[in-house]
N, C-alpha and C. Protein backbone atom coordinates (compact mmCIF):
# COMPACT_ATOMS: atom_id res chain seq x y z
N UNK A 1 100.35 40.94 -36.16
CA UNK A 1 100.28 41.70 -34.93
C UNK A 1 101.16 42.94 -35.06
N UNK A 2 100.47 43.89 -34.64
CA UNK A 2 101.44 44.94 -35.09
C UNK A 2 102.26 45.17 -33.46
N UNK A 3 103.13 46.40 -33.75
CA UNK A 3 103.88 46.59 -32.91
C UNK A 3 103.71 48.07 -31.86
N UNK A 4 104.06 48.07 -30.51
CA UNK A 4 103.42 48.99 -29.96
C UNK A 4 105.03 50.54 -30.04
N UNK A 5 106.09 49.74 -29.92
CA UNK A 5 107.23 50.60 -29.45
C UNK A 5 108.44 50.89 -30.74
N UNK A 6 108.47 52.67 -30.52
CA UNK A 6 108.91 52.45 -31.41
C UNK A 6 110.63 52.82 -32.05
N UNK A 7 111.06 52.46 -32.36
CA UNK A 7 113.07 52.50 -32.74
C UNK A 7 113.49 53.50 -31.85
N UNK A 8 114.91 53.50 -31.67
CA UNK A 8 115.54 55.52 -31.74
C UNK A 8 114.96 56.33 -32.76
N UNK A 9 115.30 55.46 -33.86
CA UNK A 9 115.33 55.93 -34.99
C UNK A 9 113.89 56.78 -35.79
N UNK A 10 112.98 55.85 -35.67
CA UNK A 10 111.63 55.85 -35.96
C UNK A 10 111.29 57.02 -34.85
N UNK A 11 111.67 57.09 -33.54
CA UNK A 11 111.11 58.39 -32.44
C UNK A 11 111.60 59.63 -32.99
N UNK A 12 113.08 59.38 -33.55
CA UNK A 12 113.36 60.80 -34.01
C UNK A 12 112.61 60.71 -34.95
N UNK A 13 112.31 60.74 -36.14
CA UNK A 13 112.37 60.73 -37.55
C UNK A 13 110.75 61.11 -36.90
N UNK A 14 109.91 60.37 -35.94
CA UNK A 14 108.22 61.63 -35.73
C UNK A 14 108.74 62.74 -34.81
N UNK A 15 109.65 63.26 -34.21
CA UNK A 15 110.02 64.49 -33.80
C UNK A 15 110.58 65.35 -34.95
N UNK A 16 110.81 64.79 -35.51
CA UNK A 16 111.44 65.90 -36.54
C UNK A 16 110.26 65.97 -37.91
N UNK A 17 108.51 65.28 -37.61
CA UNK A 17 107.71 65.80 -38.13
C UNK A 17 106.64 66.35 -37.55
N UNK A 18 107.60 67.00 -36.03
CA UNK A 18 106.45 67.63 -35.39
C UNK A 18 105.68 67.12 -34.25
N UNK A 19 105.99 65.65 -34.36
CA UNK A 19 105.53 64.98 -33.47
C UNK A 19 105.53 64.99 -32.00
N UNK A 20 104.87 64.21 -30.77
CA UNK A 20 105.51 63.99 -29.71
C UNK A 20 105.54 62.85 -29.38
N UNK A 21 106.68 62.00 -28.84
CA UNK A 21 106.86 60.64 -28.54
C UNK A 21 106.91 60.74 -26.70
N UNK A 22 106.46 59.48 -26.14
CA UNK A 22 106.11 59.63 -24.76
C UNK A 22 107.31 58.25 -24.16
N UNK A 23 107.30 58.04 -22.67
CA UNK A 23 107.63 56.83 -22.35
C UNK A 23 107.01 56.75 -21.14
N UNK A 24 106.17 55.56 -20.91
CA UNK A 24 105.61 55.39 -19.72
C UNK A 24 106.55 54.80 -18.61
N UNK A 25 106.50 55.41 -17.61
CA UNK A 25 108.00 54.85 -16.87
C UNK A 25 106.76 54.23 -15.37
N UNK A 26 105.87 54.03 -14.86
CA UNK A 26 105.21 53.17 -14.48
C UNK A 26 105.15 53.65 -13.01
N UNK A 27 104.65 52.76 -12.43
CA UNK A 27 104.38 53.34 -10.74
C UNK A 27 105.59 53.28 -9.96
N UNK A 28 104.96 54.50 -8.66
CA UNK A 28 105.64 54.77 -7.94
C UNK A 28 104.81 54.91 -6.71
N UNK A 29 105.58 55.01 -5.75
CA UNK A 29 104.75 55.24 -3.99
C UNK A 29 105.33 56.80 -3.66
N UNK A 30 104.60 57.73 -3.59
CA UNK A 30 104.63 59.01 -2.55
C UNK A 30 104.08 59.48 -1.79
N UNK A 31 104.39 59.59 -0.55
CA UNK A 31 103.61 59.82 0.70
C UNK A 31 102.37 58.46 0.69
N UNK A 32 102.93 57.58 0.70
CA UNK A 32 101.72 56.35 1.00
C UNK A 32 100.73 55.83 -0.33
N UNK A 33 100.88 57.11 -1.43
CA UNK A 33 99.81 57.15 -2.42
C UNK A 33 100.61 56.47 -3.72
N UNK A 34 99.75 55.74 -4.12
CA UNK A 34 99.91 55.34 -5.41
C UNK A 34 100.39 56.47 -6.44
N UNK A 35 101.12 56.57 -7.92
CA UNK A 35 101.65 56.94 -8.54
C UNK A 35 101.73 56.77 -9.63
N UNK A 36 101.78 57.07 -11.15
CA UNK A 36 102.33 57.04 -11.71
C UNK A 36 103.26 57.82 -12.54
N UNK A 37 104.37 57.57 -13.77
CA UNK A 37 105.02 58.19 -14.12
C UNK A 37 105.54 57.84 -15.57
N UNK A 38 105.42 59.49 -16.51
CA UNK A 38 105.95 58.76 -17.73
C UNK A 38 106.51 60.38 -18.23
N UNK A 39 107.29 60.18 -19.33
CA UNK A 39 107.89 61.44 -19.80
C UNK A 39 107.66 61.25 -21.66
N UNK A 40 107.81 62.57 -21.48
CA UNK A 40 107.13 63.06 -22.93
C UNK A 40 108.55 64.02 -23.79
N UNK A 41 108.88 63.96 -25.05
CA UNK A 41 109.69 64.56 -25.97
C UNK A 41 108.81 65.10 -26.76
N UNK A 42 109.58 66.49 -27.42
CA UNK A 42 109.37 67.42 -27.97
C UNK A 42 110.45 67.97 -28.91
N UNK A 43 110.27 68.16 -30.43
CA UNK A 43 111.68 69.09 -30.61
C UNK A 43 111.16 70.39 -30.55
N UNK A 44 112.89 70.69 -30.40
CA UNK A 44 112.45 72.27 -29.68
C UNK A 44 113.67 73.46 -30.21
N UNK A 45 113.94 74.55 -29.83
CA UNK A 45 115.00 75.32 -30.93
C UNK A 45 116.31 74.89 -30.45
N UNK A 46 116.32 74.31 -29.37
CA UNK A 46 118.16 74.16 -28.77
C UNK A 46 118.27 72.37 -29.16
N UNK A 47 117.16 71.55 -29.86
CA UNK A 47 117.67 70.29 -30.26
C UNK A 47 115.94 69.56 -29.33
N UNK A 48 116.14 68.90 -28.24
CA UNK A 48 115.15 68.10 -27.66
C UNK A 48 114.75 68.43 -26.56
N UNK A 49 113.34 68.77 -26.16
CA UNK A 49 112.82 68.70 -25.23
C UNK A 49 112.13 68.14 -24.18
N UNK A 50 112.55 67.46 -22.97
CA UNK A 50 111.85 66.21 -22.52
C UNK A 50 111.30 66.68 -21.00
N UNK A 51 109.95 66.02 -21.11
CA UNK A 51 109.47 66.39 -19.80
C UNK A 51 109.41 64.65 -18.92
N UNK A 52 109.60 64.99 -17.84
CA UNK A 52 108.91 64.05 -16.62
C UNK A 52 107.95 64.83 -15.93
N UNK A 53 106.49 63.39 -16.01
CA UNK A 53 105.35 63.43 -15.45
C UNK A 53 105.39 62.75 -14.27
N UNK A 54 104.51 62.96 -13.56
CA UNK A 54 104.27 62.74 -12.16
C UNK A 54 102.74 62.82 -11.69
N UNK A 55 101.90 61.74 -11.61
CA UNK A 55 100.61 62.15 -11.53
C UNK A 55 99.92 61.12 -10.02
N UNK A 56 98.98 61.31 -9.58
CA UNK A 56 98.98 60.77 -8.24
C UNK A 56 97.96 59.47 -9.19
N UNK A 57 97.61 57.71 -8.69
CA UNK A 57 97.43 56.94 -10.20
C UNK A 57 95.67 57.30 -9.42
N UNK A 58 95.07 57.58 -10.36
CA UNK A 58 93.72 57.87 -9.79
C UNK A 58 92.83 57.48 -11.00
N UNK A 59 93.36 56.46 -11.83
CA UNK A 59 92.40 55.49 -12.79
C UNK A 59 91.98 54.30 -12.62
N UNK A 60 91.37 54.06 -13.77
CA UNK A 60 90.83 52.48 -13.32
C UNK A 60 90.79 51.74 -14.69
N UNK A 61 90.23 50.68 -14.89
CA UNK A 61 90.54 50.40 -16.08
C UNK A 61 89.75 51.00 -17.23
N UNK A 62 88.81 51.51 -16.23
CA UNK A 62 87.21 52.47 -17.07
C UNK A 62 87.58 53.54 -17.45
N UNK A 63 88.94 54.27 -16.61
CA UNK A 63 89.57 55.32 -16.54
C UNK A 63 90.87 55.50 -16.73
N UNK A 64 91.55 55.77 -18.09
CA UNK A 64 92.46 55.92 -18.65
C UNK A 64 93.31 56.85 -18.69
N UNK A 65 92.51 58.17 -18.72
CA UNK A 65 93.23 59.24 -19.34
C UNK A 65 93.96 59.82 -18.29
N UNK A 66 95.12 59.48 -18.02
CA UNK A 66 96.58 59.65 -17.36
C UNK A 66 96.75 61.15 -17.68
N UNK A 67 96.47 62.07 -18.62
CA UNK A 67 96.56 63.07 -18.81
C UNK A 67 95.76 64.28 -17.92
N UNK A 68 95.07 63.65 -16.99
CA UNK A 68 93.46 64.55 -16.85
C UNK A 68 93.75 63.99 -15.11
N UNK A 69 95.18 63.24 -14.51
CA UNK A 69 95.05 62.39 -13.11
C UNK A 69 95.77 63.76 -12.38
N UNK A 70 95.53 64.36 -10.53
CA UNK A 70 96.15 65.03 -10.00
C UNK A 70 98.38 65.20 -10.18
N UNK A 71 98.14 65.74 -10.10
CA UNK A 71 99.76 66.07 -10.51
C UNK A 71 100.45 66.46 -9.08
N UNK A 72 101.40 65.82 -9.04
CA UNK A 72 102.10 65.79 -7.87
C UNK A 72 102.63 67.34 -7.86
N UNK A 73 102.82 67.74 -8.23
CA UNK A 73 103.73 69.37 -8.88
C UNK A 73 101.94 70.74 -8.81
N UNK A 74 101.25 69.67 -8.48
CA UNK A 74 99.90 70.51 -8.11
C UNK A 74 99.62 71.16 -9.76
N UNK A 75 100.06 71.11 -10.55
CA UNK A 75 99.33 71.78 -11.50
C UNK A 75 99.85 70.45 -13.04
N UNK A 76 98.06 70.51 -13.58
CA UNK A 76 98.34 69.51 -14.66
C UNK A 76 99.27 69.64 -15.70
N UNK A 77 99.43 70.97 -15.91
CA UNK A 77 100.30 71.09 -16.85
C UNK A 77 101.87 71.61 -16.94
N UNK A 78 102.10 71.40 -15.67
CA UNK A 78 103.83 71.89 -15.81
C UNK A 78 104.50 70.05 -15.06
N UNK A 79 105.41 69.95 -15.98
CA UNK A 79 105.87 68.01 -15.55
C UNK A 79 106.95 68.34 -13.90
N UNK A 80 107.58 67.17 -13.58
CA UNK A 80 107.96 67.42 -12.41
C UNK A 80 109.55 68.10 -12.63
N UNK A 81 109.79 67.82 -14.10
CA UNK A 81 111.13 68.15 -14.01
C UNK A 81 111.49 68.34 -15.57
N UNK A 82 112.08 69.17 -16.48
CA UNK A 82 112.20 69.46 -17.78
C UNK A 82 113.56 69.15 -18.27
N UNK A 83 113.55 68.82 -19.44
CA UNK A 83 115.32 69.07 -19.78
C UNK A 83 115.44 69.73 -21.12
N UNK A 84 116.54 70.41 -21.89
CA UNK A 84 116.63 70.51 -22.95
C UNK A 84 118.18 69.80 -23.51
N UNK A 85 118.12 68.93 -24.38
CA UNK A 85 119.46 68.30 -24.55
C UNK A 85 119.65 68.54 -26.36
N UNK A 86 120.71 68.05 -26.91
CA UNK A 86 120.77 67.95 -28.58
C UNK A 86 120.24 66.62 -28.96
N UNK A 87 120.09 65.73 -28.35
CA UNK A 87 119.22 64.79 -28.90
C UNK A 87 118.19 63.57 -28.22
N UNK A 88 117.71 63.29 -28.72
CA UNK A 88 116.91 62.12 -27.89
C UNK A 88 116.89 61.39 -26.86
N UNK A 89 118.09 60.87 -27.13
CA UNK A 89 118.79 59.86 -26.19
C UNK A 89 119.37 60.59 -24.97
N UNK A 90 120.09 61.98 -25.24
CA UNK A 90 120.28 62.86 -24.62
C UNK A 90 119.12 62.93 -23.59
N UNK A 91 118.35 63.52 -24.09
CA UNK A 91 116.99 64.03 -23.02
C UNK A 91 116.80 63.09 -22.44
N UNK A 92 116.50 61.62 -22.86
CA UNK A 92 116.59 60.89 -21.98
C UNK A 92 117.02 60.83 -20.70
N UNK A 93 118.28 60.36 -21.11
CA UNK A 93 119.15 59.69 -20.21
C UNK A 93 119.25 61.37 -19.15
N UNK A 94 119.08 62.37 -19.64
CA UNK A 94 118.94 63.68 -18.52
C UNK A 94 117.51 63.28 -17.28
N UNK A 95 116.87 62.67 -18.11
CA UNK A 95 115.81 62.29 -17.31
C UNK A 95 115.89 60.96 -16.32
N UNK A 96 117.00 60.10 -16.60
CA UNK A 96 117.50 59.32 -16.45
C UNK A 96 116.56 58.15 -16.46
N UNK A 97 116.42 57.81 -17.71
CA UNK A 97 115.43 56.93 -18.63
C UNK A 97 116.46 55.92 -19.07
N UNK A 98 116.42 54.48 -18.96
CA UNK A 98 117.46 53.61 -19.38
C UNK A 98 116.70 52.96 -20.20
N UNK A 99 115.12 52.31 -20.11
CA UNK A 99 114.78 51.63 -21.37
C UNK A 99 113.73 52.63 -21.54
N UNK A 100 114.13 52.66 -23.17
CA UNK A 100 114.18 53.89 -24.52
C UNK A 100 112.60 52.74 -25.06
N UNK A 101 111.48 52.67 -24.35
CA UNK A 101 110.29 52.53 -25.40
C UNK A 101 109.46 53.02 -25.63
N UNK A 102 109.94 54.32 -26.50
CA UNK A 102 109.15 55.19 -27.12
C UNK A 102 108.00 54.91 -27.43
N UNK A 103 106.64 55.74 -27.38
CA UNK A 103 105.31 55.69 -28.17
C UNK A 103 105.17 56.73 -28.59
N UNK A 104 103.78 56.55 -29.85
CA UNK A 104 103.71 57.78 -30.13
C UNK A 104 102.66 58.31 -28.88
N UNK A 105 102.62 59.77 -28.97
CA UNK A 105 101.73 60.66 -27.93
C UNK A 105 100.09 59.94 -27.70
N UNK A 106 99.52 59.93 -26.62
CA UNK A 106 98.09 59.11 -26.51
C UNK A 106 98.44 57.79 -26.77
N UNK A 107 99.05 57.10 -26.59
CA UNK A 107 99.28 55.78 -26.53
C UNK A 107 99.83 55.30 -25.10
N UNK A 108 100.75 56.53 -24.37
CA UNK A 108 100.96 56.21 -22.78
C UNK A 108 99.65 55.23 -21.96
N UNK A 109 98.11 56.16 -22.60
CA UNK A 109 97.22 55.38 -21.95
C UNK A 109 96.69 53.95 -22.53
N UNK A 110 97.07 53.40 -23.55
CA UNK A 110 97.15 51.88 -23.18
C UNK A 110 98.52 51.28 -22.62
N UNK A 111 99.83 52.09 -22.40
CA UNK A 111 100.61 51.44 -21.81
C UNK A 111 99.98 51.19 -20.07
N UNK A 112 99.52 52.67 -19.46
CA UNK A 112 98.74 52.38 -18.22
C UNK A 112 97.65 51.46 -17.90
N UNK A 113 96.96 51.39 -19.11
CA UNK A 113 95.86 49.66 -19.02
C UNK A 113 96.80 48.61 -19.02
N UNK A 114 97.67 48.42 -19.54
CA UNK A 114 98.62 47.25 -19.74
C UNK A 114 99.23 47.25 -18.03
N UNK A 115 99.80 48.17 -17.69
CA UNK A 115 99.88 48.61 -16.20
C UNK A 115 99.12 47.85 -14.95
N UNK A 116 97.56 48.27 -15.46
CA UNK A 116 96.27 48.32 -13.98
C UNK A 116 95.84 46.39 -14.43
N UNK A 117 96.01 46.12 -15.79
CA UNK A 117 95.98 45.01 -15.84
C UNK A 117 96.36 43.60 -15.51
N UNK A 118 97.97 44.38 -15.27
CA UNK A 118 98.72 42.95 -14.53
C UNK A 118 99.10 43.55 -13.19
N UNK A 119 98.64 44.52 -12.64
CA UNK A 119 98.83 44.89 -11.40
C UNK A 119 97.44 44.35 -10.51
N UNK A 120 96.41 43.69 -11.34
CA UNK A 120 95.07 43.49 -10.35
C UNK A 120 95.00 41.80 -9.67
């Protein structure tokens, strides 16, 4: 069985080949509406770049792509809140992220099936 999440170590070591590592940080309630939420890393020229997402949850299990759901911030592509830190853990915890289970990028959306699955 392989494994879905991945080290500190292993997240840096695909940022520093370019990569992007995500963390699905899971639902939330705003204004009455369902939610979800996950943040995304980047390296960047000042060390790490981390975004928090914010999307209103408007999937199903037919419907995955968390990337493509309304955005609370009204536009798909700017996150609700950015950071730039010197390292990983850094950006994190700026985001104030306490469990560190990194994926790689496009994998958030089977963490959200794993999500709609034990939420039904």
């Amino acid at each position: 069985m392989s494994r879905r999440y991945l080290t500190l170590k292993e997240a840096e070591s695909s940022l520093n080949r370019g990569k992007t590592v995500e963390i699905f940080l899971g639902p939330f309630t705003h204004d009455s509406k369902k939610c979800i939420r996950w943040a995304s890393f980047s390296k960047c020229a000042s060390g790490i770049a981390g975004y928090l997402w914010e999307a209103f949850d408007q999937g199903s299990i037919d419907y995955l792509d968390v990337y493509t759901f309304e955005s609370l911030s009204g536009e798909y592509d700017e996150p609700t809140k950015s950071v730039s830190a010197e390292s990983l853990k850094s950006a994190a915890s700026a985001l104030k992220i306490e469990t560190l289970n990194f994926i790689n990028q496009g994998i958030v959306q089977d963490e959200y099936a794993d999500y709609l699955s034990t939420s039904i």
